[in-house]
Protein backbone atom coordinates (compact mmCIF):
# COMPACT_ATOMS: atom_id res chain seq x y z
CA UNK A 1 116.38 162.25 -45.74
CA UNK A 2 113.42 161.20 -43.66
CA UNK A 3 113.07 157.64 -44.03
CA UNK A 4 109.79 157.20 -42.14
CA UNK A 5 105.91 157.78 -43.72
CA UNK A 6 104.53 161.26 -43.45
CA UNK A 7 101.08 162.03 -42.45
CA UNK A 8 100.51 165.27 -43.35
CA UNK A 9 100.66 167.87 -46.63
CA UNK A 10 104.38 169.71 -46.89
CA UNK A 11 104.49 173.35 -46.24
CA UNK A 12 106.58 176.64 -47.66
CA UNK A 13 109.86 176.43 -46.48
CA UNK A 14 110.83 177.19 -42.91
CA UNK A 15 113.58 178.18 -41.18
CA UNK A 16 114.05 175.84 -38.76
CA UNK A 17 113.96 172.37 -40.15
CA UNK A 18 110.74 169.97 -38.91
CA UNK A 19 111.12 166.45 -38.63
CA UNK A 20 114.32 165.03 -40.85
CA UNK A 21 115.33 161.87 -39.86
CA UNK A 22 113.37 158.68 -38.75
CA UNK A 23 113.42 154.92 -38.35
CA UNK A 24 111.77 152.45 -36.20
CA UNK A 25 111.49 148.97 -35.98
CA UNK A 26 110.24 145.86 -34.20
CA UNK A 27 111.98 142.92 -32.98
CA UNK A 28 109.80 139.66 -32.23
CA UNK A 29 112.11 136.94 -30.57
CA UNK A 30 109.35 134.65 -32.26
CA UNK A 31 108.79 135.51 -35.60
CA UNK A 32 104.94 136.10 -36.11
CA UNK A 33 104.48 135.64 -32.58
CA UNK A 34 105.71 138.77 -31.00
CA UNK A 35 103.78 140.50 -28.93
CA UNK A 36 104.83 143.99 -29.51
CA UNK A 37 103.11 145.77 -32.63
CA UNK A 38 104.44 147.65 -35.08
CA UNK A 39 105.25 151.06 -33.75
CA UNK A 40 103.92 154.42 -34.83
CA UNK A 41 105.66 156.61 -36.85
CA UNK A 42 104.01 159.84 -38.65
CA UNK A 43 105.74 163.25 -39.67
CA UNK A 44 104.73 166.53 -41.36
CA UNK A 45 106.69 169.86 -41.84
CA UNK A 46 105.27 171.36 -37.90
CA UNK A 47 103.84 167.82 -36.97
CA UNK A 48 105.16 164.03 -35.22
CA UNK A 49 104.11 161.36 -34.10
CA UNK A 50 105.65 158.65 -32.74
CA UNK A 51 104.40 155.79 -30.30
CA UNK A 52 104.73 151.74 -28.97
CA UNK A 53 102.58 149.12 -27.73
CA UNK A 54 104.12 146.06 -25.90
CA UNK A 55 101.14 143.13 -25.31
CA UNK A 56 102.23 141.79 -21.60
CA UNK A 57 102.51 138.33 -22.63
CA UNK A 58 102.38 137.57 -18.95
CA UNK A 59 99.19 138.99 -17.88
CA UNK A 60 97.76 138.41 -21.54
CA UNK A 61 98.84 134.73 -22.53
CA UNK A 62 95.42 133.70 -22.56
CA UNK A 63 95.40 132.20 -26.64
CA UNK A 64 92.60 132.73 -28.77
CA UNK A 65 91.61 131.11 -32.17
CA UNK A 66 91.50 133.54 -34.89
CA UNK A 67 91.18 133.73 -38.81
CA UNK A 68 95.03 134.50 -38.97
CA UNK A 69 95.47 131.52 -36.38
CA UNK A 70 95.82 131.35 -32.77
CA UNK A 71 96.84 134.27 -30.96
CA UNK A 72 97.50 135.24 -27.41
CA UNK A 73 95.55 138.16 -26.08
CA UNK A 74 98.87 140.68 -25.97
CA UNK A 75 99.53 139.93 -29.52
CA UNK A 76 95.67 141.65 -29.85
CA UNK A 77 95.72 144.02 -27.92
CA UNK A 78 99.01 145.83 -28.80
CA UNK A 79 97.80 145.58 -32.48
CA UNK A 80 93.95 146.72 -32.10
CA UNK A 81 95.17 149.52 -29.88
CA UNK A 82 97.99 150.65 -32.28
CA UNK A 83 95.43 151.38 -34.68
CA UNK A 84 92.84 152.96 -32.88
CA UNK A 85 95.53 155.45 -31.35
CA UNK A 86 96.88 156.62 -34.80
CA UNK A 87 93.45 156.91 -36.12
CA UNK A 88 92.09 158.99 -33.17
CA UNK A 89 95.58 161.29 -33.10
CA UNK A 90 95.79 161.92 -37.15
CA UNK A 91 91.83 162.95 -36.45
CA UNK A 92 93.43 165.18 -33.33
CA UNK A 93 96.80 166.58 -34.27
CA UNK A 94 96.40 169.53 -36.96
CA UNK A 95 99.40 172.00 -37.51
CA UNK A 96 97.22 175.36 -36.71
CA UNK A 97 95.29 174.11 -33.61
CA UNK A 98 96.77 173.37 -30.50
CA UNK A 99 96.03 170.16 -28.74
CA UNK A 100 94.31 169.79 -25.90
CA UNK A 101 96.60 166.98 -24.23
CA UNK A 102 93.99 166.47 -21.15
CA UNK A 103 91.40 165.80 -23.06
CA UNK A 104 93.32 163.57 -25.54
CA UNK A 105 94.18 161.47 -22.88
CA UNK A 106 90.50 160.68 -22.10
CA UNK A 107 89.35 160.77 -25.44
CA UNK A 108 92.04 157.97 -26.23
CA UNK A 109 91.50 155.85 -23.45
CA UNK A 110 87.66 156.01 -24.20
CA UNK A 111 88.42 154.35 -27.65
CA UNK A 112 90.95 151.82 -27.16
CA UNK A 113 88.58 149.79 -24.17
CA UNK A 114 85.52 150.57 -26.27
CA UNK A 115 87.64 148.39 -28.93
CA UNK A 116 89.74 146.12 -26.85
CA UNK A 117 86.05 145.32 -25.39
CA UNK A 118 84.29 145.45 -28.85
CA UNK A 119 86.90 142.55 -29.91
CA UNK A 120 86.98 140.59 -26.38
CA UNK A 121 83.01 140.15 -27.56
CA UNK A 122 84.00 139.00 -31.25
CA UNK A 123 86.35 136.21 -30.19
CA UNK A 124 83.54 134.63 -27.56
CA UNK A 125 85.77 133.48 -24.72
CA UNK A 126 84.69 131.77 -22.44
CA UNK A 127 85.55 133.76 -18.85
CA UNK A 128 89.33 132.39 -17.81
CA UNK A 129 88.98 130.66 -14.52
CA UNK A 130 91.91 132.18 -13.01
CA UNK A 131 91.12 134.65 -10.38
CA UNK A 132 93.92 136.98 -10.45
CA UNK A 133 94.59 140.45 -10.40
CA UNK A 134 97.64 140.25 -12.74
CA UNK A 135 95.46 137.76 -15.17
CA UNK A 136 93.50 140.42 -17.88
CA UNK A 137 92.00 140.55 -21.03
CA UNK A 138 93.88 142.18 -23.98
CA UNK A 139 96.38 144.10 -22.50
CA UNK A 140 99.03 146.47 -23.65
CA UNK A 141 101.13 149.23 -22.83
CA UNK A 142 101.88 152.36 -24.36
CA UNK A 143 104.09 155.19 -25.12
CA UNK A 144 103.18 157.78 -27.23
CA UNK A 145 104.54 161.54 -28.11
CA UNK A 146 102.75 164.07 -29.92
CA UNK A 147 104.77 166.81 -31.52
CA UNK A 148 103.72 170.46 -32.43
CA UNK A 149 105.62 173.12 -33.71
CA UNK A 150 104.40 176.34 -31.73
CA UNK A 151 105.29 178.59 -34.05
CA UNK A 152 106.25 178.34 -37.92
CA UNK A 153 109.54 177.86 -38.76
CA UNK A 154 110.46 177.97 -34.88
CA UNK A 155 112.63 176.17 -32.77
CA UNK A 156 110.37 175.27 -30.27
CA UNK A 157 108.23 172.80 -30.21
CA UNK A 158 105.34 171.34 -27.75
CA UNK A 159 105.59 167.66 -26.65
CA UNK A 160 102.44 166.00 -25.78
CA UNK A 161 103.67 162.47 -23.81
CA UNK A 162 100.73 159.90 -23.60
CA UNK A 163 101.47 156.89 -22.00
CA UNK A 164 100.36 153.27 -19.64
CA UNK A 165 102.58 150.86 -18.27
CA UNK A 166 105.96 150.85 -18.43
CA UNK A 167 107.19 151.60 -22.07
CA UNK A 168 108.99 154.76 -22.29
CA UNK A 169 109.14 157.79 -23.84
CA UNK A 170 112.71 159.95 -24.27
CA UNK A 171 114.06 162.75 -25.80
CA UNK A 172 117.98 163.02 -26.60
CA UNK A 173 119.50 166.36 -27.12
CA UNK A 174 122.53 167.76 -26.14
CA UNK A 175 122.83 167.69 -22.82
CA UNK A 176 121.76 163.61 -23.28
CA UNK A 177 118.63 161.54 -22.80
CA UNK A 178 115.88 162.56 -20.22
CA UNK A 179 113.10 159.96 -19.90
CA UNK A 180 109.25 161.56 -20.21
CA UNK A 181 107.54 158.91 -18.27
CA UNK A 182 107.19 157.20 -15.22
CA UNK A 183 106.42 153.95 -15.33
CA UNK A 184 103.53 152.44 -13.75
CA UNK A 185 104.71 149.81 -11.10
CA UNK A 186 102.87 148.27 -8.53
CA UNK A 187 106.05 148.92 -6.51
CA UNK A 188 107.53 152.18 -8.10
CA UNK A 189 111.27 153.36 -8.24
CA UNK A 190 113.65 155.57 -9.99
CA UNK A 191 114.98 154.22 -13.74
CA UNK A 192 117.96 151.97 -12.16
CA UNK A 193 116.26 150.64 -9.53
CA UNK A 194 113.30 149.87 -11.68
CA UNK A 195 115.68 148.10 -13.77
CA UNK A 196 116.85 146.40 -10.94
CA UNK A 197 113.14 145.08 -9.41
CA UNK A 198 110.83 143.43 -11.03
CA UNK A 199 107.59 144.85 -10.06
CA UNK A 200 104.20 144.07 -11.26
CA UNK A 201 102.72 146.53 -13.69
CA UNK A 202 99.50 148.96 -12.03
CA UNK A 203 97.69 150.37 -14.90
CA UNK A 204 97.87 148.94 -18.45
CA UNK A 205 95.17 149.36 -21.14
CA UNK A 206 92.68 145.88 -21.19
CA UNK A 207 89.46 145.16 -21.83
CA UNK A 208 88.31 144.36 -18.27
CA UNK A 209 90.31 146.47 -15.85
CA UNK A 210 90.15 150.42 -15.60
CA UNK A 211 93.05 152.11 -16.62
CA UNK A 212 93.84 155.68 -17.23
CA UNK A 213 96.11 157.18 -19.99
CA UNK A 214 99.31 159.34 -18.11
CA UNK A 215 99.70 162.87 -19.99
CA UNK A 216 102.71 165.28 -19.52
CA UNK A 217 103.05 168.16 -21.41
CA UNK A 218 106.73 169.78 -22.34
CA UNK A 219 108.85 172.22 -24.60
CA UNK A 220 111.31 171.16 -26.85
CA UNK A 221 113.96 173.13 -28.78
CA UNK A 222 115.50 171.98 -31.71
CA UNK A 223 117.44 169.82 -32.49
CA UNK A 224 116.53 166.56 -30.92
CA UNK A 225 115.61 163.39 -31.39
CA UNK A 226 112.16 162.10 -30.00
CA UNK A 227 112.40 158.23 -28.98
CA UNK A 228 109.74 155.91 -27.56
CA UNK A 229 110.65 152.39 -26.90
CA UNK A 230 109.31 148.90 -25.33
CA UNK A 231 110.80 147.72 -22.20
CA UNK A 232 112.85 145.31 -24.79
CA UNK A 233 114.94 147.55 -25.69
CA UNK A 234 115.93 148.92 -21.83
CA UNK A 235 115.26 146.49 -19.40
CA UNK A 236 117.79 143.91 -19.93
CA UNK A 237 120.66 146.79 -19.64
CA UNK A 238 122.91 147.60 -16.55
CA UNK A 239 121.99 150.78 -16.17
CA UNK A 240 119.96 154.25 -18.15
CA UNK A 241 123.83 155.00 -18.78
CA UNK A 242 123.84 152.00 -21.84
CA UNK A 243 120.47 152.70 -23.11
CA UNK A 244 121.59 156.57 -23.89
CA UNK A 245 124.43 154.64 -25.11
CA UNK A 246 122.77 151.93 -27.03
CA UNK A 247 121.07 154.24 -28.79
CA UNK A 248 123.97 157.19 -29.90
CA UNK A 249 126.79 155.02 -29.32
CA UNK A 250 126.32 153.70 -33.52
CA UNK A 251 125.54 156.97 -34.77
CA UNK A 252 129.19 158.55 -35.25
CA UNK A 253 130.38 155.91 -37.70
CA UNK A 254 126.94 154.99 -39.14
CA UNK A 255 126.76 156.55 -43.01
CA UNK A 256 122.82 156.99 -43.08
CA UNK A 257 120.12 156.41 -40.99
CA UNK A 258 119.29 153.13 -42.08
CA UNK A 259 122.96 151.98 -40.86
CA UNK A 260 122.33 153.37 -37.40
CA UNK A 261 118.98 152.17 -37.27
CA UNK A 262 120.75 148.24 -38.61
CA UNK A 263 123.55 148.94 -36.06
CA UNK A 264 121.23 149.84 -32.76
CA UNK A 265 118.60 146.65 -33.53
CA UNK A 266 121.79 144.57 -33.49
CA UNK A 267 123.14 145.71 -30.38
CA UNK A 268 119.20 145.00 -28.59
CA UNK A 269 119.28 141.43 -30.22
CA UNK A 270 122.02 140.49 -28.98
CA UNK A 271 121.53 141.67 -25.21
CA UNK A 272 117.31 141.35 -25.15
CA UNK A 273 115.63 138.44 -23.69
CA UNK A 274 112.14 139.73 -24.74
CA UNK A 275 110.31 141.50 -28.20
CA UNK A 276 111.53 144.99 -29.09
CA UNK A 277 110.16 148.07 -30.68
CA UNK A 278 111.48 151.41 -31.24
CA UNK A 279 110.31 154.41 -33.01
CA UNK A 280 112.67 157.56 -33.29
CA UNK A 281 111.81 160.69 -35.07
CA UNK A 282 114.53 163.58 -35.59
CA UNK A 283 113.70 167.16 -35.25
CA UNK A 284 115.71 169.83 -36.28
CA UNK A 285 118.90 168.96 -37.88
CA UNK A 286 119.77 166.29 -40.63
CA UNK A 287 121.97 163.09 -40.10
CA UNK A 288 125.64 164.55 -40.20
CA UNK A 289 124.58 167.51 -38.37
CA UNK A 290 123.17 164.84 -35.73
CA UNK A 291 126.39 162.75 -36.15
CA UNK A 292 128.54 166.42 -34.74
CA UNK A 293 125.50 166.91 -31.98
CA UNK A 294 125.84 163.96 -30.30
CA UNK A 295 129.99 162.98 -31.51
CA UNK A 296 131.06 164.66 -27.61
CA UNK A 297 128.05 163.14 -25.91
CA UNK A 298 129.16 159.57 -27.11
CA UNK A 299 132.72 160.24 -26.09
CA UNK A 300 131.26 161.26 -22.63
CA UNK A 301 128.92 158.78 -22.02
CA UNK A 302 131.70 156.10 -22.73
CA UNK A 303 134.55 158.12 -20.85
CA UNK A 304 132.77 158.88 -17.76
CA UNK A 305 130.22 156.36 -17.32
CA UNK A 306 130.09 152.96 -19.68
CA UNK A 307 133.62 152.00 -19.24
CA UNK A 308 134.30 152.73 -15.30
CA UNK A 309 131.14 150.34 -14.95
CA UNK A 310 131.93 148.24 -17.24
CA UNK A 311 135.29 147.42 -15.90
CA UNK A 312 133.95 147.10 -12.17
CA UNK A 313 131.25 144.87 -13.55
CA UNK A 314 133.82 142.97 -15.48
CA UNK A 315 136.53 142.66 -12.38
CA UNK A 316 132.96 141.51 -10.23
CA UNK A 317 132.43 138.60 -13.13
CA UNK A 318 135.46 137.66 -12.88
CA UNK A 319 135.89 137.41 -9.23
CA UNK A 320 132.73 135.18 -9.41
CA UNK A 321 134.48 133.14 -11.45
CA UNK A 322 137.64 132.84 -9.44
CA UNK A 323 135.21 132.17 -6.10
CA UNK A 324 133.29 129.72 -7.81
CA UNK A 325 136.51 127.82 -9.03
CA UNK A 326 137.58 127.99 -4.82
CA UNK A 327 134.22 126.43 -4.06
CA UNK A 328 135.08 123.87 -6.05
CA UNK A 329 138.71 123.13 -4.79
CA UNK A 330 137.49 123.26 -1.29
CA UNK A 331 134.60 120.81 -1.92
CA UNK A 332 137.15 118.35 -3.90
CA UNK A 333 139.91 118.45 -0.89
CA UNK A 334 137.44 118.46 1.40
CA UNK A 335 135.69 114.73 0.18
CA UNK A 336 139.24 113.68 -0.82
CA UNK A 337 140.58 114.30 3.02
CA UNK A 338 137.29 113.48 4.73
CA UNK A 339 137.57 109.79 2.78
CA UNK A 340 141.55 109.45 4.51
CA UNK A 341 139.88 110.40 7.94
CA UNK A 342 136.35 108.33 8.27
CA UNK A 343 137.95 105.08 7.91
CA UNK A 344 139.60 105.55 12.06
CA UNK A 345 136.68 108.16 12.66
CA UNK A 346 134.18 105.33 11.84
CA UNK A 347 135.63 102.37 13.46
CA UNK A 348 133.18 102.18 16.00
CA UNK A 349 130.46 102.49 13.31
CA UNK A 350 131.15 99.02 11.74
CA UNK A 351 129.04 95.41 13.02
CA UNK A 352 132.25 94.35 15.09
CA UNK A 353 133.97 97.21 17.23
CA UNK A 354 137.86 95.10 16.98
CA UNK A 355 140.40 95.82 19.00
CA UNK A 356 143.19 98.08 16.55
CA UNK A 357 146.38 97.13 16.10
CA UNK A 358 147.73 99.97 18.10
CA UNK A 359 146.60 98.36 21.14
CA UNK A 360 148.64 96.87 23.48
CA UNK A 361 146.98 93.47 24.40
CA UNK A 362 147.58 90.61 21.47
CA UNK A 363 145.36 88.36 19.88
CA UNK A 364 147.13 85.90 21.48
CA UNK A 365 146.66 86.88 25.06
CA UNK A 366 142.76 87.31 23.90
CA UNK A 367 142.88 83.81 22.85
CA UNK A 368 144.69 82.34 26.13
CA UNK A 369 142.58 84.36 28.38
CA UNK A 370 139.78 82.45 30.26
CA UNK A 371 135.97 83.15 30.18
CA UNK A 372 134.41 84.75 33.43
CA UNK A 373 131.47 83.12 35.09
CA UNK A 374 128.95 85.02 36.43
CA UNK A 375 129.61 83.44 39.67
CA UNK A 376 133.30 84.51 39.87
CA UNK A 377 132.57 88.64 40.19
CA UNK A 378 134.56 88.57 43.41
CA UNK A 379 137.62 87.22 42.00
CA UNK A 380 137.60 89.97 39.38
CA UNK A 381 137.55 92.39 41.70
CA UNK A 382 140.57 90.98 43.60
CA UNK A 383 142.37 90.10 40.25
CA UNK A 384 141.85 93.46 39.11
CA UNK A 385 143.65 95.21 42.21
CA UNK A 386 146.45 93.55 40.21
CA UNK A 387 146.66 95.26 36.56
CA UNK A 388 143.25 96.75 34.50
CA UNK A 389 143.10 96.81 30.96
CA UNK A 390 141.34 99.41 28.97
CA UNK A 391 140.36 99.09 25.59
CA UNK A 392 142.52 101.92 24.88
CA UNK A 393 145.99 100.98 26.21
CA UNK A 394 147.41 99.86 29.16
CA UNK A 395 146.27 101.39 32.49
CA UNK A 396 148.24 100.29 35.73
CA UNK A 397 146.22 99.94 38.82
CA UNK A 398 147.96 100.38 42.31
CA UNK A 399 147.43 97.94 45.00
CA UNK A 400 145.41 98.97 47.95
CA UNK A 401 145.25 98.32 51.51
CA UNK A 402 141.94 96.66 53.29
CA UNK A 403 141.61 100.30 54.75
CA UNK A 404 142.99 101.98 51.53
CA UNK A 405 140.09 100.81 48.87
CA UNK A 406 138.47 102.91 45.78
CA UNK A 407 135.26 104.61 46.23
CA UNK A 408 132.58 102.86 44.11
CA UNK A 409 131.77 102.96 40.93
CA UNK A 410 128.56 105.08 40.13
CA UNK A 411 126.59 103.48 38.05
CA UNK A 412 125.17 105.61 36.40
CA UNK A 413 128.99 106.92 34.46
CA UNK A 414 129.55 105.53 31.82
CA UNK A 415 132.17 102.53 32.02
CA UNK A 416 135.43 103.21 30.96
CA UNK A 417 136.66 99.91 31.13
CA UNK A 418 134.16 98.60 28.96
CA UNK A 419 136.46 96.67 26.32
CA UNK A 420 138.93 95.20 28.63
CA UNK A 421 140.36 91.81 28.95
CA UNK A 422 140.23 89.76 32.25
């Protein structure tokens, strides 16, 4: 059962089956305010088309006063170029004529800034005064595949892969999912480390930048499921490992294709931190032959790949934990001990530096002992031949000879004597 819209007439019967089963769906985090549109989704007996447009909120959050209200300029642009691109590729894609995927390319880019700019003009904004290369007008990504049977009733079939920025295109088959296109990044990597950086998108459609529409050409064979997707649904993932996942892992014990299609938005909700569309078309095979396709590829995927990482990943989250609990102990015992030490540490930090009980002269001995004059320095010295007092305990001095006296004090040492009692 094909639950998605077809485009085109339906033809004698074929041998291979064309397009069977589809769903897609988009999933605003704000509801009316997501900037994602509505993804594409056309089928005919030799014929598909599938696409998605994310509006980079970032770039694009300029807002702009509308008759449906105000509206930022990704919210526009992923909706004015949805349209244009379905209109231009329904006038394109025929079953007996074989695409010219160059020149579609061109021919679609052509239209959607000719529109973009055509409704930049309507809304009458006044130039932003940002001067930015990341700030633009209307902009959107896209991922788009065209599909053509090459011969009828065949099992092969031509993919035509249009695309800008960094939504992706896929195909699932067998042997798993292979991504179609590379994303444009300022700062470009393979899938995981893409998922890993955040770098700034290069070339996205907009009303006042150049851009350029990617085009890769390949051949399919049948059965397989055709998937394009927003960077919602993939970018908030550990690794391409769960996506492939995320998107078979609910098809086994799913009982049509609306259940899978419930199932797999679920599991993006609940792990996405940004809008979400998919649209997934299904050539050659109907939903329980799909279900026995991909049964061993879902076993695999979780066997060899999904759980290993997972349970590193978990062991890593939990040793986080556990250090971050340590930090904390250490930080408490360290204050707690630090407040039993200061108090001695500090002593000499406080208005009056007193003379601690562990020393050995007494209060009373302070109290008895008699003020020096500064006219009496000589009879310190010659009292202090006798016994010397430190601050810090009792120091006995021995008694020189005239010919057996101390070198003199440099003055420029600090005194050691400093606190001590005549």
């Amino acid at each position: 059962m094909n639950d998605g819209p077809s485009a085109w007439p339906a033809s004698a019967s074929v041998a291979t089956p064309g397009p069977t089963i589809s769903f897609a769906f988009n999933l605003g985090k704000i509801p009316d305010q997501g900037e994602d549109s509505d993804p594409i989704l056309r089928d005919g007996p030799d014929l598909g088309l599938l696409g998605v447009f994310d509006g980079m909120g970032g770039a694009g959050g300029t807002v702009y006063e509308t008759p449906e209200g105000r509206r930022t300029g990704a919210y526009l642009a992923s909706r004015i170029s949805r349209d244009v691109v379905e209109r231009r590729m329904l006038d394109l894609l025929e079953p007996d004529w074989r695409l010219n995927g160059e020149a579609a390319a061109r021919d679609l880019q052509r239209a959607v800034q000719q529109a973009l700019q055509q409704r930049l003009r309507e809304l009458n904004a006044a130039p932003s005064g940002l001067r930015s290369r990341l700030i633009r007008a209307l902009p959107t990504t896209m991922a788009l595949v065209a599909l053509q049977r090459t011969q009828p009733g065949g099992p092969i079939w031509t993919g035509h892969v249009f695309w800008a920025g960094d939504s992706r295109a896929y195909i699932f088959d067998a042997r798993g999912a292979s991504q179609l296109t590379n994303d444009d990044l300022r700062d470009p990597g393979d899938a995981l480390v893409n998922l890993r950086r955040d770098s700034v998108v290069s070339n996205a459609m907009s009303a006042d930048t150049e851009f350029h529409v990617n085009y890769r050409r390949v051949e399919l064979r049948a059965p397989f499921l055709a998937v394009c997707a927003t960077d919602g649904c993939f970018g908030y993932l550990r690794t391409p490992m769960h996506f492939e996942h995320l998107v078979l892992g609910g098809l086994p014990e799913a009982r049509s294709t609306a259940g899978w299609s419930s199932a797999l938005q679920a599991e993006i909700a609940a792990v996405t931190g940004d809008d979400a569309a998919m649209s997934t078309l299904g050539v050659g095979a109907d939903f329980k032959e799909f279900q026995k396709l991909f049964a061993p590829r879902v076993a695999e995927l979780a066997s060899e790949f999904i759980e290993p990482l997972d349970e590193v990943s978990d062991a890593v989250t939990r040793a986080e934990h556990e250090l971050e609990a340590l930090r904390s102990r250490l930080l408490h015992d360290m204050t707690e001990k630090w407040n039993r030490y200061k108090a001695a540490y500090e002593r000499y930090f406080r208005p009056e530096a007193l003379v601690g009980e562990d020393e050995s002269v007494d209060s009373e001995d302070l109290d008895q002992a008699e003020p020096i004059q500064a006219s009496d320095k000589s009879d310190v010295v010659e009292t202090s031949t006798d016994v010397s007092v430190l601050s810090h305990g009792d120091v006995v001095s021995e008694e020189f000879g005239p010919e057996e006296l101390p070198e003199p004090i440099d003055d420029s040492a600090p005194e050691r004597n400093e606190g001590a009692s005549p």
